[in-house]
C-alpha atoms as a PDB file:
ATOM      1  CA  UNK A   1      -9.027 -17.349  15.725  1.00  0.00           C
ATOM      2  CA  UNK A   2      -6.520 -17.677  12.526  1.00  0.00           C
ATOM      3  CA  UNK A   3      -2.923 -17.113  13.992  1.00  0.00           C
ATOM      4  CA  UNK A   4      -0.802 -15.301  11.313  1.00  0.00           C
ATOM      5  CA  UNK A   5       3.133 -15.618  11.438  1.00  0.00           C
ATOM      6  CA  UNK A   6       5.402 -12.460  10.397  1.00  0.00           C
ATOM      7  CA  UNK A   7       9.133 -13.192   9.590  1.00  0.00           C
ATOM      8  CA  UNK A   8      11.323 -10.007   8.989  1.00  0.00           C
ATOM      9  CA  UNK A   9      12.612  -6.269  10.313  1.00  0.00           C
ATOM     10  CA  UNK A  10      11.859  -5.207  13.415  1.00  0.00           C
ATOM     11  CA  UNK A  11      13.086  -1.493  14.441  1.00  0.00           C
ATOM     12  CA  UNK A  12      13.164   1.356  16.571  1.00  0.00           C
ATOM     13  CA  UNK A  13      11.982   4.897  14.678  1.00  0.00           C
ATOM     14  CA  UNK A  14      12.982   8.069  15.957  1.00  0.00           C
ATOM     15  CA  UNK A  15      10.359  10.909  13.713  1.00  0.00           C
ATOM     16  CA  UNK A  16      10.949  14.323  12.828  1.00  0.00           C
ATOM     17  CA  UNK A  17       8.406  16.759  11.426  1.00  0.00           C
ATOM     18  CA  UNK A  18       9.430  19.754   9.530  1.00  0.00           C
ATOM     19  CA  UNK A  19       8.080  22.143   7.651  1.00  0.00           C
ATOM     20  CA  UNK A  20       9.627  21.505   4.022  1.00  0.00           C
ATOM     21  CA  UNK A  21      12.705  19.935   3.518  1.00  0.00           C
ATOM     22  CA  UNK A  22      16.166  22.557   3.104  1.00  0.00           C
ATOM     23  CA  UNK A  23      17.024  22.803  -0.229  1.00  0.00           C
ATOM     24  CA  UNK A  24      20.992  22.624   1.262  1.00  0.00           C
ATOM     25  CA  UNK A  25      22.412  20.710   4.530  1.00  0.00           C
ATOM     26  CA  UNK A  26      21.465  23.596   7.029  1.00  0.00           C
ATOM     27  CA  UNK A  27      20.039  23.104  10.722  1.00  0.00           C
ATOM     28  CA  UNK A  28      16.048  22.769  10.834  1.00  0.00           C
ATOM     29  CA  UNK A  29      13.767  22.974  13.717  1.00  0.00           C
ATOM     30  CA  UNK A  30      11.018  20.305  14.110  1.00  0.00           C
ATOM     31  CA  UNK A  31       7.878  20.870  14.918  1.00  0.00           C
ATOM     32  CA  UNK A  32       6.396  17.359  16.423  1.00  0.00           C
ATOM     33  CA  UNK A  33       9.257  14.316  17.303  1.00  0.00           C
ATOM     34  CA  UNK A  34       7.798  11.253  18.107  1.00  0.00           C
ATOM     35  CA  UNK A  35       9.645   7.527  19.038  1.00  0.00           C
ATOM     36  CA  UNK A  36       7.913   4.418  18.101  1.00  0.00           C
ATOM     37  CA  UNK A  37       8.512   0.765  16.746  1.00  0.00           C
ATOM     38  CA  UNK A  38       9.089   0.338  12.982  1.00  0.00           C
ATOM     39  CA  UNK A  39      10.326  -2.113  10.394  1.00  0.00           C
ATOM     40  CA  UNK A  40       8.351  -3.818   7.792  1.00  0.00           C
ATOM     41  CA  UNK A  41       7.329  -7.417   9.435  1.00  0.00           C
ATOM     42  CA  UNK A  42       6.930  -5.502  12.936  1.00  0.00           C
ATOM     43  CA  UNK A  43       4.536  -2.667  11.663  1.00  0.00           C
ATOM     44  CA  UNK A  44       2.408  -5.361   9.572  1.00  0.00           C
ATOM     45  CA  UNK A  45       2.453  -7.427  12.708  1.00  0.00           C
ATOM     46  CA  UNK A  46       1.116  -4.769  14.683  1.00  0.00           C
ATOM     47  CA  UNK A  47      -1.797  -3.465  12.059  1.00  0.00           C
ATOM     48  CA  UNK A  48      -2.689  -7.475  12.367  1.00  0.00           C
ATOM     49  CA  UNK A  49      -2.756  -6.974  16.011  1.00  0.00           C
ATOM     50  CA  UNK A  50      -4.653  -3.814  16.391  1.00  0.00           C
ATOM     51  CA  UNK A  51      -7.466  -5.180  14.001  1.00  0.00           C
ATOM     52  CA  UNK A  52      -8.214  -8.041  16.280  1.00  0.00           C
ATOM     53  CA  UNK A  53      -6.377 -10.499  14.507  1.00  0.00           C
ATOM     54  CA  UNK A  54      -3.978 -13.202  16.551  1.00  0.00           C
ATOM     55  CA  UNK A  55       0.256 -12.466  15.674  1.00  0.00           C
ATOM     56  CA  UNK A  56       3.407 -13.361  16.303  1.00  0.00           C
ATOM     57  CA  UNK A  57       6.624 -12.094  15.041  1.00  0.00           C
ATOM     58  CA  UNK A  58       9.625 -13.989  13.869  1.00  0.00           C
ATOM     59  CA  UNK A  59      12.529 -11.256  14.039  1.00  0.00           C
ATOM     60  CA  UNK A  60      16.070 -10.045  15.457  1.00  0.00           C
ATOM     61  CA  UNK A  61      17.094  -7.617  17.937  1.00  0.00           C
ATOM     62  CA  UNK A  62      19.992  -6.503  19.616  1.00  0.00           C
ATOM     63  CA  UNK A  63      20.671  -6.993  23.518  1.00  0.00           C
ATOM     64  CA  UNK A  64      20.286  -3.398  24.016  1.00  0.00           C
ATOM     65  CA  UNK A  65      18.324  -0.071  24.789  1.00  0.00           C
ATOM     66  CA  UNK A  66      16.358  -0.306  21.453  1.00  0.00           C
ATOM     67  CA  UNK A  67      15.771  -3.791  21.056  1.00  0.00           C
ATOM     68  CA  UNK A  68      13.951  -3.332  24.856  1.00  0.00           C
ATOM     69  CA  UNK A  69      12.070  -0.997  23.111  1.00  0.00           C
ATOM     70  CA  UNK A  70      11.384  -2.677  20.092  1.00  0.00           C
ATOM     71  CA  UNK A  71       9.724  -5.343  22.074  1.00  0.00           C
ATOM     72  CA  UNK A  72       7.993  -3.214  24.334  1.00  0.00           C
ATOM     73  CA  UNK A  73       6.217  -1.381  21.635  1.00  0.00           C
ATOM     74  CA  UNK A  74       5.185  -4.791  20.111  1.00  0.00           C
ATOM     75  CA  UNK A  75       3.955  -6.370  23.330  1.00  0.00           C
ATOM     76  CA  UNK A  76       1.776  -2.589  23.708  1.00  0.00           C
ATOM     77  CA  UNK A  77       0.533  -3.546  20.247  1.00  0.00           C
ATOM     78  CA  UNK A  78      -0.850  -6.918  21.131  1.00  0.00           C
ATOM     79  CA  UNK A  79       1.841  -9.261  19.297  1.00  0.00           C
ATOM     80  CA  UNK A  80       3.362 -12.149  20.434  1.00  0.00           C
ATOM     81  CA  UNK A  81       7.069 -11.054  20.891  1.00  0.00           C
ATOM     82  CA  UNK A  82       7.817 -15.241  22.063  1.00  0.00           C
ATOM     83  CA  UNK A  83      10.143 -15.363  18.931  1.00  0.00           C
ATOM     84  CA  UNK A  84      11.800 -12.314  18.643  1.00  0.00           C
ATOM     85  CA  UNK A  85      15.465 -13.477  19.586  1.00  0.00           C
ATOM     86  CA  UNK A  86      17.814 -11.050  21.174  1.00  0.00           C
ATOM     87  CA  UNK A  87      21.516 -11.137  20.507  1.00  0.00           C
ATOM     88  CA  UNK A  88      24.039 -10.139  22.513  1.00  0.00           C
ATOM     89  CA  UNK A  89      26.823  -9.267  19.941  1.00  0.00           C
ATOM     90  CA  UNK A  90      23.910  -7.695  17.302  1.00  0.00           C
ATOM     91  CA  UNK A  91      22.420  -3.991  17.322  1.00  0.00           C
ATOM     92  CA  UNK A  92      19.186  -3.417  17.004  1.00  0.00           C
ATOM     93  CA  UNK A  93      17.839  -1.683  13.719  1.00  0.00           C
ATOM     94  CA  UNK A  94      16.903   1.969  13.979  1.00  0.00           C
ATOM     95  CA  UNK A  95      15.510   4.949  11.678  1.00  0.00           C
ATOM     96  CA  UNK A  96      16.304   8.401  11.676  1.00  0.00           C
ATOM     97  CA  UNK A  97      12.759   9.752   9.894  1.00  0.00           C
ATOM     98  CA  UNK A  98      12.119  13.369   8.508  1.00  0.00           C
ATOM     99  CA  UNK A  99       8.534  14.329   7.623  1.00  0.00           C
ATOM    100  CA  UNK A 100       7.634  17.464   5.653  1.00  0.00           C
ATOM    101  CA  UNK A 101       4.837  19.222   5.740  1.00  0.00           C
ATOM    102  CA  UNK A 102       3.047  16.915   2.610  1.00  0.00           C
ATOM    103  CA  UNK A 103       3.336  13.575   4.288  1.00  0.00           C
ATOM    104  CA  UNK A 104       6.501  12.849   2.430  1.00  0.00           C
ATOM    105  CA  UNK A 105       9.593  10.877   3.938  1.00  0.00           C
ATOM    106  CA  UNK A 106      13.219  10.898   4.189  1.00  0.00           C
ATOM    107  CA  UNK A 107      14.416   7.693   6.283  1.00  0.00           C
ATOM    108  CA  UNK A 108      17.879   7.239   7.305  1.00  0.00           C
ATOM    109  CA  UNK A 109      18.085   3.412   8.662  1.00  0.00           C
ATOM    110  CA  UNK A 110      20.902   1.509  10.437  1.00  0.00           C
ATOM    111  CA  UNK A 111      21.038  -2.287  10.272  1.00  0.00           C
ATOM    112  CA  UNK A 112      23.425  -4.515  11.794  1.00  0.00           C
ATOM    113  CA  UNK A 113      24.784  -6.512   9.427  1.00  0.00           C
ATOM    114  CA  UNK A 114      27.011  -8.431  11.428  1.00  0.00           C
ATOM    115  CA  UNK A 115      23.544  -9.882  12.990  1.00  0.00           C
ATOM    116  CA  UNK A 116      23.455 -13.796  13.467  1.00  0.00           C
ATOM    117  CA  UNK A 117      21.705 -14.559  10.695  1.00  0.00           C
ATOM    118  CA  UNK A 118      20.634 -18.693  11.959  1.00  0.00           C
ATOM    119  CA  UNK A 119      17.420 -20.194  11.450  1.00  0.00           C
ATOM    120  CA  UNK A 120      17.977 -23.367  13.633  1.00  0.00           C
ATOM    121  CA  UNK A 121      16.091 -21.419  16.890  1.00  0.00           C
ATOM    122  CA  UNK A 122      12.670 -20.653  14.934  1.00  0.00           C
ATOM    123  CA  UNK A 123       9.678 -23.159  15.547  1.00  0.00           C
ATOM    124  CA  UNK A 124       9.413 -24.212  12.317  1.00  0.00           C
ATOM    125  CA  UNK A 125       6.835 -26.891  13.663  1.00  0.00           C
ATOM    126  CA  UNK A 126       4.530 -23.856  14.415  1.00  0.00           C
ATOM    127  CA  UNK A 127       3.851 -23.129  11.091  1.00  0.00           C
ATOM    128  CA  UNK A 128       1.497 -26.055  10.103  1.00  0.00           C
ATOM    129  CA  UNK A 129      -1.244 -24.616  12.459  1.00  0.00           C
ATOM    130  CA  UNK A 130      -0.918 -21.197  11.145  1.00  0.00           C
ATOM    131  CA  UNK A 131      -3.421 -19.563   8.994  1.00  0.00           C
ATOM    132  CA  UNK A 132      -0.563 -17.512   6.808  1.00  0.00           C
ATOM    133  CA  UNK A 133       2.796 -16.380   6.874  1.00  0.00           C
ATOM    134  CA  UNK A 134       3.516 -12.997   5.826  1.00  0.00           C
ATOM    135  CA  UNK A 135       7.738 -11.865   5.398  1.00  0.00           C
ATOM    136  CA  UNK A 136       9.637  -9.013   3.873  1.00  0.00           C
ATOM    137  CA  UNK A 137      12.751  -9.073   2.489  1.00  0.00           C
ATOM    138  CA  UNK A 138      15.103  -7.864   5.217  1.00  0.00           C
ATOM    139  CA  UNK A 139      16.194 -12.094   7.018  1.00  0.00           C
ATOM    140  CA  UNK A 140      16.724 -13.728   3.599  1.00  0.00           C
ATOM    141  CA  UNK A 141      17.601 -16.822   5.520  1.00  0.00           C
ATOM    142  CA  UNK A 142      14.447 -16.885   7.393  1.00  0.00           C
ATOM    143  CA  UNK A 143      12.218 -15.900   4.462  1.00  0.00           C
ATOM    144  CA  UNK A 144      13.623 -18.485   2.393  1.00  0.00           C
ATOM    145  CA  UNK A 145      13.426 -21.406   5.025  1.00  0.00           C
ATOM    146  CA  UNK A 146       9.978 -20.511   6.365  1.00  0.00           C
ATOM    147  CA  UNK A 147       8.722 -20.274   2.741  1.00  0.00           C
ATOM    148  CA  UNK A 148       9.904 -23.768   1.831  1.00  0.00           C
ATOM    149  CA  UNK A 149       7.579 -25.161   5.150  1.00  0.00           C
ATOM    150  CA  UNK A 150       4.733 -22.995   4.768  1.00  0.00           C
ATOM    151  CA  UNK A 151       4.530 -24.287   0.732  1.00  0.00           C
ATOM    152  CA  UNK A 152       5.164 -27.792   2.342  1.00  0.00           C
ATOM    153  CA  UNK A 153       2.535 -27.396   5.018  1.00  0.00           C
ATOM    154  CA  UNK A 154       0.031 -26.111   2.628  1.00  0.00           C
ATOM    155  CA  UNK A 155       0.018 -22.478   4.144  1.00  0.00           C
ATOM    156  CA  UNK A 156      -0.181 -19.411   1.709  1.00  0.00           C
ATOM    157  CA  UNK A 157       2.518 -17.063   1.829  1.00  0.00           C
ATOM    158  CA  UNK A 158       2.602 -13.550   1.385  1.00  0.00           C
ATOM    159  CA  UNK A 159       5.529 -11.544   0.452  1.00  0.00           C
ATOM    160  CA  UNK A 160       6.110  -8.018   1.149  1.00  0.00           C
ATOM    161  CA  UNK A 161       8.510  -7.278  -1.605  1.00  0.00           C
ATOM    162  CA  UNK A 162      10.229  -3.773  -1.427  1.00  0.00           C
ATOM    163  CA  UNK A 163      13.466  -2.710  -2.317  1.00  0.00           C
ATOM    164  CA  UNK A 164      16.264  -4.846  -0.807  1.00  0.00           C
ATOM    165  CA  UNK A 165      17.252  -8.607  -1.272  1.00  0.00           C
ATOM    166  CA  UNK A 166      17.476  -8.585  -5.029  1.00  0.00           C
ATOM    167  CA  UNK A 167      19.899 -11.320  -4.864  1.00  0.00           C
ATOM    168  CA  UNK A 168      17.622 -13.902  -3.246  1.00  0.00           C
ATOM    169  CA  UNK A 169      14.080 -12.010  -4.976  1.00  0.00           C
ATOM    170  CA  UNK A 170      13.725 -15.110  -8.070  1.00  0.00           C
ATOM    171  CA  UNK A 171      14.022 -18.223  -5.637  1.00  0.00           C
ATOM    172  CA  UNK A 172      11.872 -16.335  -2.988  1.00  0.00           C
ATOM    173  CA  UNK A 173       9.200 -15.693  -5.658  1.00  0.00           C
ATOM    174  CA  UNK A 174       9.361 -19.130  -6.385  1.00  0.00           C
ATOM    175  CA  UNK A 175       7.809 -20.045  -2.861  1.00  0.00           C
ATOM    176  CA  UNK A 176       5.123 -17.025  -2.760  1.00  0.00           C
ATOM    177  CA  UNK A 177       1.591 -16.812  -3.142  1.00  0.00           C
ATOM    178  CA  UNK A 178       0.916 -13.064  -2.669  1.00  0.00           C
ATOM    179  CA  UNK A 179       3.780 -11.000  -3.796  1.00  0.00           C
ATOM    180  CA  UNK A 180       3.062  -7.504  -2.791  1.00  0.00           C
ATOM    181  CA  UNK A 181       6.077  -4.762  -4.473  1.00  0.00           C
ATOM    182  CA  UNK A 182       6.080  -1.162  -3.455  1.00  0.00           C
ATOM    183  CA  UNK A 183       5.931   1.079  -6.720  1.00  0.00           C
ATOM    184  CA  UNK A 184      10.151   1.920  -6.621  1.00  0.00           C
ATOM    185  CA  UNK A 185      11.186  -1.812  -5.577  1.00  0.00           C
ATOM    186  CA  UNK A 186       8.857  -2.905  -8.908  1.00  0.00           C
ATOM    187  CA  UNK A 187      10.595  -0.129 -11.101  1.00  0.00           C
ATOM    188  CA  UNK A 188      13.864  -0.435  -9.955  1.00  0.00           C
ATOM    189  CA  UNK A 189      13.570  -4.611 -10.575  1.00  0.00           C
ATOM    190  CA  UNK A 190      11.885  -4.007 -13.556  1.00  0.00           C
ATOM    191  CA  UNK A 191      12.617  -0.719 -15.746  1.00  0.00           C
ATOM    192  CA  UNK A 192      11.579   0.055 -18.904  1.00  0.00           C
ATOM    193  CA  UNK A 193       8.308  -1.472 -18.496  1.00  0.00           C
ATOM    194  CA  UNK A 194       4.430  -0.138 -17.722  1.00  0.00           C
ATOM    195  CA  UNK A 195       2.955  -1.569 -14.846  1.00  0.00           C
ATOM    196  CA  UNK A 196       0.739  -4.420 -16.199  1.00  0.00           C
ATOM    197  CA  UNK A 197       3.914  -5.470 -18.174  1.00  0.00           C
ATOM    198  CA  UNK A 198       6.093  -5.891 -14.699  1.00  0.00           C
ATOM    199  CA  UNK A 199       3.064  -7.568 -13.534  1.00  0.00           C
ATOM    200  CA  UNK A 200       3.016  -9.973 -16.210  1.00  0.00           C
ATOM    201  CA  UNK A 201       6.234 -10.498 -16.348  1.00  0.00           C
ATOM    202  CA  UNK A 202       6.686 -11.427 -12.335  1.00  0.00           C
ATOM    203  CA  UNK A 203       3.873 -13.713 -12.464  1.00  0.00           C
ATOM    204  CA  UNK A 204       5.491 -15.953 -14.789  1.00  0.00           C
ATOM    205  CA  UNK A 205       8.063 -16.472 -12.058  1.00  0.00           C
ATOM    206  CA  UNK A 206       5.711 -18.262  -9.719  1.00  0.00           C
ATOM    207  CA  UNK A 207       3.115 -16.697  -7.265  1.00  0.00           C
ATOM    208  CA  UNK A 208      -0.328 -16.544  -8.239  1.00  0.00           C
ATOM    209  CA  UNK A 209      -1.678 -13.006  -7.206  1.00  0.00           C
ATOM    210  CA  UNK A 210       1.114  -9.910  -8.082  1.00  0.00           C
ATOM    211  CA  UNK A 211       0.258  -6.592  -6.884  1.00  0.00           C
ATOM    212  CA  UNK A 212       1.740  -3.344  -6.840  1.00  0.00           C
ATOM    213  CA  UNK A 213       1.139  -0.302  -3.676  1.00  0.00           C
ATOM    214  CA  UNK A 214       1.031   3.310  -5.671  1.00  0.00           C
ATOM    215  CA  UNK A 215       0.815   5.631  -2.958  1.00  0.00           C
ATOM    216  CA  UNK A 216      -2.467   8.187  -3.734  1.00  0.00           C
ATOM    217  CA  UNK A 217      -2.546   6.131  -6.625  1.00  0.00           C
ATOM    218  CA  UNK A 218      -4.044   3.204  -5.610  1.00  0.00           C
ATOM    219  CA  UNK A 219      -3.376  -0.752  -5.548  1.00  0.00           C
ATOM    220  CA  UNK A 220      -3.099  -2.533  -8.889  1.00  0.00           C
ATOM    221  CA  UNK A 221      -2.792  -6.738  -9.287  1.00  0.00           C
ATOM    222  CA  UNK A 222      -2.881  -9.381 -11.462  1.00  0.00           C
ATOM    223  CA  UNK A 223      -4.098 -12.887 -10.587  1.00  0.00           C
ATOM    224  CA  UNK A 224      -4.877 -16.640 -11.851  1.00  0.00           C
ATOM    225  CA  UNK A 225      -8.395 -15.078 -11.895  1.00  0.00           C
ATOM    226  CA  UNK A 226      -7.504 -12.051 -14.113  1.00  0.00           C
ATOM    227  CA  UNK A 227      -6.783  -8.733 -11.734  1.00  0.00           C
ATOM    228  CA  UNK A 228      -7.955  -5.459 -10.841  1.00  0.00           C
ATOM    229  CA  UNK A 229      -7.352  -1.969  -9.361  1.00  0.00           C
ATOM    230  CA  UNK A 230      -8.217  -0.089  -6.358  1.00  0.00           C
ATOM    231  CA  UNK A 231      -8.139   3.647  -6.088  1.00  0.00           C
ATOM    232  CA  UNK A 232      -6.677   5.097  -2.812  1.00  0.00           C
ATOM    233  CA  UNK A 233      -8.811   6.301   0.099  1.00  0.00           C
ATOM    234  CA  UNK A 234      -9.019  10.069   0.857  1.00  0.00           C
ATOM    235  CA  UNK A 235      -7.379  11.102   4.327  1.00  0.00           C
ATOM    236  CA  UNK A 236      -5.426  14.318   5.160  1.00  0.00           C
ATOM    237  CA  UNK A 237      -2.081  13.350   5.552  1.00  0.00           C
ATOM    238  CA  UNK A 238       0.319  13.752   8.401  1.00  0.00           C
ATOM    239  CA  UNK A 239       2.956  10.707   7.502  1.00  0.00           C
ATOM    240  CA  UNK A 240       3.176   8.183   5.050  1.00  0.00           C
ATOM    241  CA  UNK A 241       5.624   6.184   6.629  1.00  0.00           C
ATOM    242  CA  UNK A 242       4.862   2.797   7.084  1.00  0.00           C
ATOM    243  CA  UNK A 243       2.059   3.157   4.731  1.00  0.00           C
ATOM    244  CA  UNK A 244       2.953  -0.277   2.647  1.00  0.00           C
ATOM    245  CA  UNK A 245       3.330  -1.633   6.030  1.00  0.00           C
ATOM    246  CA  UNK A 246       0.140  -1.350   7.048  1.00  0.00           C
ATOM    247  CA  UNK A 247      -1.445  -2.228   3.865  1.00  0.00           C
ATOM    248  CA  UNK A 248       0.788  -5.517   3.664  1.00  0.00           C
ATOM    249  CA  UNK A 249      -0.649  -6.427   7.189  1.00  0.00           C
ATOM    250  CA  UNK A 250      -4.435  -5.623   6.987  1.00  0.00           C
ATOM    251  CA  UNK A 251      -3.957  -7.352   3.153  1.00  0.00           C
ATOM    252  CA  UNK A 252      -2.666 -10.765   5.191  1.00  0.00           C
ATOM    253  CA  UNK A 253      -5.292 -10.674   7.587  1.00  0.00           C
ATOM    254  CA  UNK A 254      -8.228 -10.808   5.296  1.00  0.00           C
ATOM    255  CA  UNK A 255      -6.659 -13.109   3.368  1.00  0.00           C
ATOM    256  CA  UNK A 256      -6.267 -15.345   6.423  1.00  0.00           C
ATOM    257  CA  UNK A 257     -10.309 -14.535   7.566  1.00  0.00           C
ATOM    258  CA  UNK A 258     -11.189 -16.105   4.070  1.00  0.00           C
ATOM    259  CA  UNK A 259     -12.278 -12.438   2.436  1.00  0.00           C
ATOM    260  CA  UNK A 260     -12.003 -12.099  -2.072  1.00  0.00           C
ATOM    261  CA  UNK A 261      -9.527 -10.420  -3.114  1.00  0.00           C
ATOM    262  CA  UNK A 262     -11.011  -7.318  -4.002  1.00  0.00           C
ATOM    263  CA  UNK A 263     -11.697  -7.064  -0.419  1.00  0.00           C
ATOM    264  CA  UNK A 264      -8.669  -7.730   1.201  1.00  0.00           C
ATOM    265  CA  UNK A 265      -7.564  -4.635  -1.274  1.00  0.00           C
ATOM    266  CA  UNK A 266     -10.523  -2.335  -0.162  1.00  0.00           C
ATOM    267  CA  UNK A 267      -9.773  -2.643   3.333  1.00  0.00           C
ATOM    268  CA  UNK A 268      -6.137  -2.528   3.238  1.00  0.00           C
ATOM    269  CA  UNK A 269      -6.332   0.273   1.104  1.00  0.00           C
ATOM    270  CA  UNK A 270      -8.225   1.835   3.398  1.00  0.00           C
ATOM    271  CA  UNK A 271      -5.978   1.067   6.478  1.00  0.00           C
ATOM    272  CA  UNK A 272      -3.035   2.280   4.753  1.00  0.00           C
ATOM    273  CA  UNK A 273      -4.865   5.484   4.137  1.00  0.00           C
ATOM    274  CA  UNK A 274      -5.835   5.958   8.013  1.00  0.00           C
ATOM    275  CA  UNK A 275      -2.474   5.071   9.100  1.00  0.00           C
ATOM    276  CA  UNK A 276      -0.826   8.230   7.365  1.00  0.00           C
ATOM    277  CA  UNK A 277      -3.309  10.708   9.622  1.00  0.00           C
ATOM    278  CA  UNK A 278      -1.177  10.219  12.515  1.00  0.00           C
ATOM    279  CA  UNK A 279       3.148  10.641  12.744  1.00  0.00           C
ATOM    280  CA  UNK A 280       5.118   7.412  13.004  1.00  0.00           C
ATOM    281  CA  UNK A 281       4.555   3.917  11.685  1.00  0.00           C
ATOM    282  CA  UNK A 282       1.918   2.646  14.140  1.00  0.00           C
ATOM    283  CA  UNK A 283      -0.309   5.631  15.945  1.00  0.00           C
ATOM    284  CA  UNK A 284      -2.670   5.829  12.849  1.00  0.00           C
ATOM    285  CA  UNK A 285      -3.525   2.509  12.833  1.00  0.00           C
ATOM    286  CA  UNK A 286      -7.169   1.581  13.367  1.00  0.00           C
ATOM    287  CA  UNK A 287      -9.221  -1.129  15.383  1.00  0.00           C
ATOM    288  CA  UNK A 288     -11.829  -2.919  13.181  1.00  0.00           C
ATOM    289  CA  UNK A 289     -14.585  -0.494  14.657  1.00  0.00           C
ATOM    290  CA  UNK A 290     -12.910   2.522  13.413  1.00  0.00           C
ATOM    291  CA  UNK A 291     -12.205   0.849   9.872  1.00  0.00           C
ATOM    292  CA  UNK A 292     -15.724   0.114   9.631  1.00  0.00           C
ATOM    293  CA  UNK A 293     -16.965   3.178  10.550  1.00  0.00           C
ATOM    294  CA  UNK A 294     -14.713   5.137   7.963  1.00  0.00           C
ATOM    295  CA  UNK A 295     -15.513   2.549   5.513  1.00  0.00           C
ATOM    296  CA  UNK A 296     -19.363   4.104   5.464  1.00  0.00           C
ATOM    297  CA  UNK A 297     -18.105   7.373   3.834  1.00  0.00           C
ATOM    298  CA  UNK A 298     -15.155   7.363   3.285  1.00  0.00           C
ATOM    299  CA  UNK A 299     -14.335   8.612  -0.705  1.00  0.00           C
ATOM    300  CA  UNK A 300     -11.270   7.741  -2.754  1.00  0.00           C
ATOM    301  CA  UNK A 301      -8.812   9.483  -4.934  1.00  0.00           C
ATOM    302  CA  UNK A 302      -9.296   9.486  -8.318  1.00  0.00           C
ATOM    303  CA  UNK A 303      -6.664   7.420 -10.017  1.00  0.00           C
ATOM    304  CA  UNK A 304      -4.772   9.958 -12.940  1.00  0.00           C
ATOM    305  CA  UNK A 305      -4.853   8.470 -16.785  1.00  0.00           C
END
C-alpha cells in the first residue's frame, strides 16, 4: 500500500461547547468538553489513517503530559508515531477551543517556540519509497528540507498552506506541487484580489495545482490542466475545527491512490464535511465504508454568486 509522509504540528486540544459566544469577557458554562489530538500534519495524518491509508508523522513534542498524549491519540488513530521526536527542554503544543452553537471556532493555541528546531534526526532516506509527502507550515526547517528531497526523489508534495510562515511561504512554494490555502491565509497573503486572481497569481510562483478551502462554500483550484470548483457537502454541524485538516489529508491520499483531481476534491470535500458532525478535530472522521456510503446521497450546498 502507498505510504504517505506528514511533516508538521502535532497538538493536544482541550474543546469547549457553548451556546453562543458572550458578547463581553464574562464566565460561560459549557455544555459538552472533549480532549483529543490536534494540529494540522497530525489531524491530516490521522484522516489518512482512518481511511485505510498507510502514515507516518514527522513532528515535535515535548517530554511531558501532553506530548504522551499526543502520541497516544496518534498511535489510537493508526499512524506511525516512529518519528515523532520528544524533547526534553520543549513543550508540547496545545489548544484551548470554544465552539458555539453554529459550528464556529475560537482557538487559543500555545507553541513552544524555544523547540529544537534540527532536521539532522529525520530519515530523509525514507522519503524515496514514499508515495507523497504532505506538510503545513508550522517546522519551516523541516518543510523546507523534506521538500528539497521529495522534488529530488521525484515525490509530489503537497502543501497545506494556512496562515503562519509567511516569511519562508515564496521558497516553500517553489518546492510544491499541491498548494492547498485556507480562505483567510489566501486573503491575508493576497488582499485586494478575487479569488481566481490570487490563484493566478500563486501559480506563477511554482506549484502546478493551487486551490483554495471556503468553508460551506466549497473548494476552488486552478491547475496546468485549467481548474475547477467543488461545492461543499451538506452535514449538520457540530464543529468545524480541523475541517481543512481533514480535507488536506483525504486530498493527499487520493492523490497518492492515483485518483483525478476532481476526485480527490469530491471526496475530501466530503470528508471535511463529515468531520464537522462530531466535536474535536478527529471523532468525525470516517472509514472508507462510511465515506462511501454517504457519498450515495449525500447533497451539497449551493455555492452563493
Amino acid at each position: 500500500m502507498a505510504r504517505i509522509i506528514c511533516v508538521g504540528h502535532a497538538a493536544l486540544d482541550r474543546v469547549y461547547r457553548i451556546e453562543h459566544f458572550p458578547l463581553r469577557p464574562t464566565k460561560v458554562r459549557a455544555i459538552d468538553h472533549v480532549e483529543a489530538g490536534g494540529g494540522m500534519a497530525a489531524n491530516a495524518a490521522a484522516t489518512i489513517a482512518r481511511l485505510g491509508g498507510t502514515v507516518e508523522l514527522w513532528s515535535r513534542v515535548g517530554e511531558d503530559d501532553a506530548g504522551v498524549r499526543i502520541r497516544r491519540g496518534l498511535e489510537l488513530a493508526g499512524v506511525d508515531v516512529r518519528y515523532v521526536q520528544r524533547f526534553d527542554e520543549g513543550h508540547s503544543s496545545t489548544s484551548a477551543i470554544i465552539v458555539d452553537g453554529e459550528g464556529e471556532r475560537l482557538i487559543v493555541g500555545a507553541r513552544d517556540v524555544n523547540m529544537p528546531s534540527s532536521t539532522n534526526w529525520l530519515p530523509m532516506e525514507r522519503i524515496a519509497g514514499a508515495a507523497l509527502v504532505h506538510a503545513d507550515l508550522r517546522w519551516l526547517e523541516a518543510v523546507r528540507s523534506v521538500f528539497e528531497r521529495a522534488r529530488a526523489e521525484g515525490v509530489p508534495t503537497v502543501l497545506d498552506a494556512d496562515l503562519g510562515g509567511r516569511e519562508a511561504l515564496g521558497e516553500i512554494l517553489t518546492l510544491t506541487d499541491y498548494a492547498i490555502f485556507s480562505e483567510p491565509a489566501l486573503e491575508d497573503l493576497l488582499p485586494g484580489l478575487d479569488t481566481r486572481q490570487r490563484l493566478e497569481q500563486l501559480m506563477l510562483r511554482g506549484p502546478h495545482h493551487v486551490g483554495v478551502t471556503r468553508g460551506d462554500q466549497g473548494y476552488v483550484w486552478l491547475d496546468t490542466f485549467g481548474g475547477g470548483e467543488m461545492p461543499a457537502f451538506k452535514v449538520d454541524v457540530a464543529d468545524t475545527t480541523g475541517a481543512g485538516d481533514a480535507f488536506h489529508g483525504a486530498f493527499a491520499l487520493m492523490l497518492a491512490e492515483g485518483q483525478p483531481i476532481s476526485e480527490c476534491a469530491r471526496m475530501a470535500a466530503a470528508v471535511a464535511a463529515l468531520k464537522c458532525r462530531r466535536l474535536g478535530s478527529r471523532a468525525g472522521l470516517p472509514s472508507r465504508a462510511e465515506l462511501d456510503e454517504f457519498l450515495v446521497s449525500a447533497t451539497t450546498v449551493p455555492i452563493r454568486s
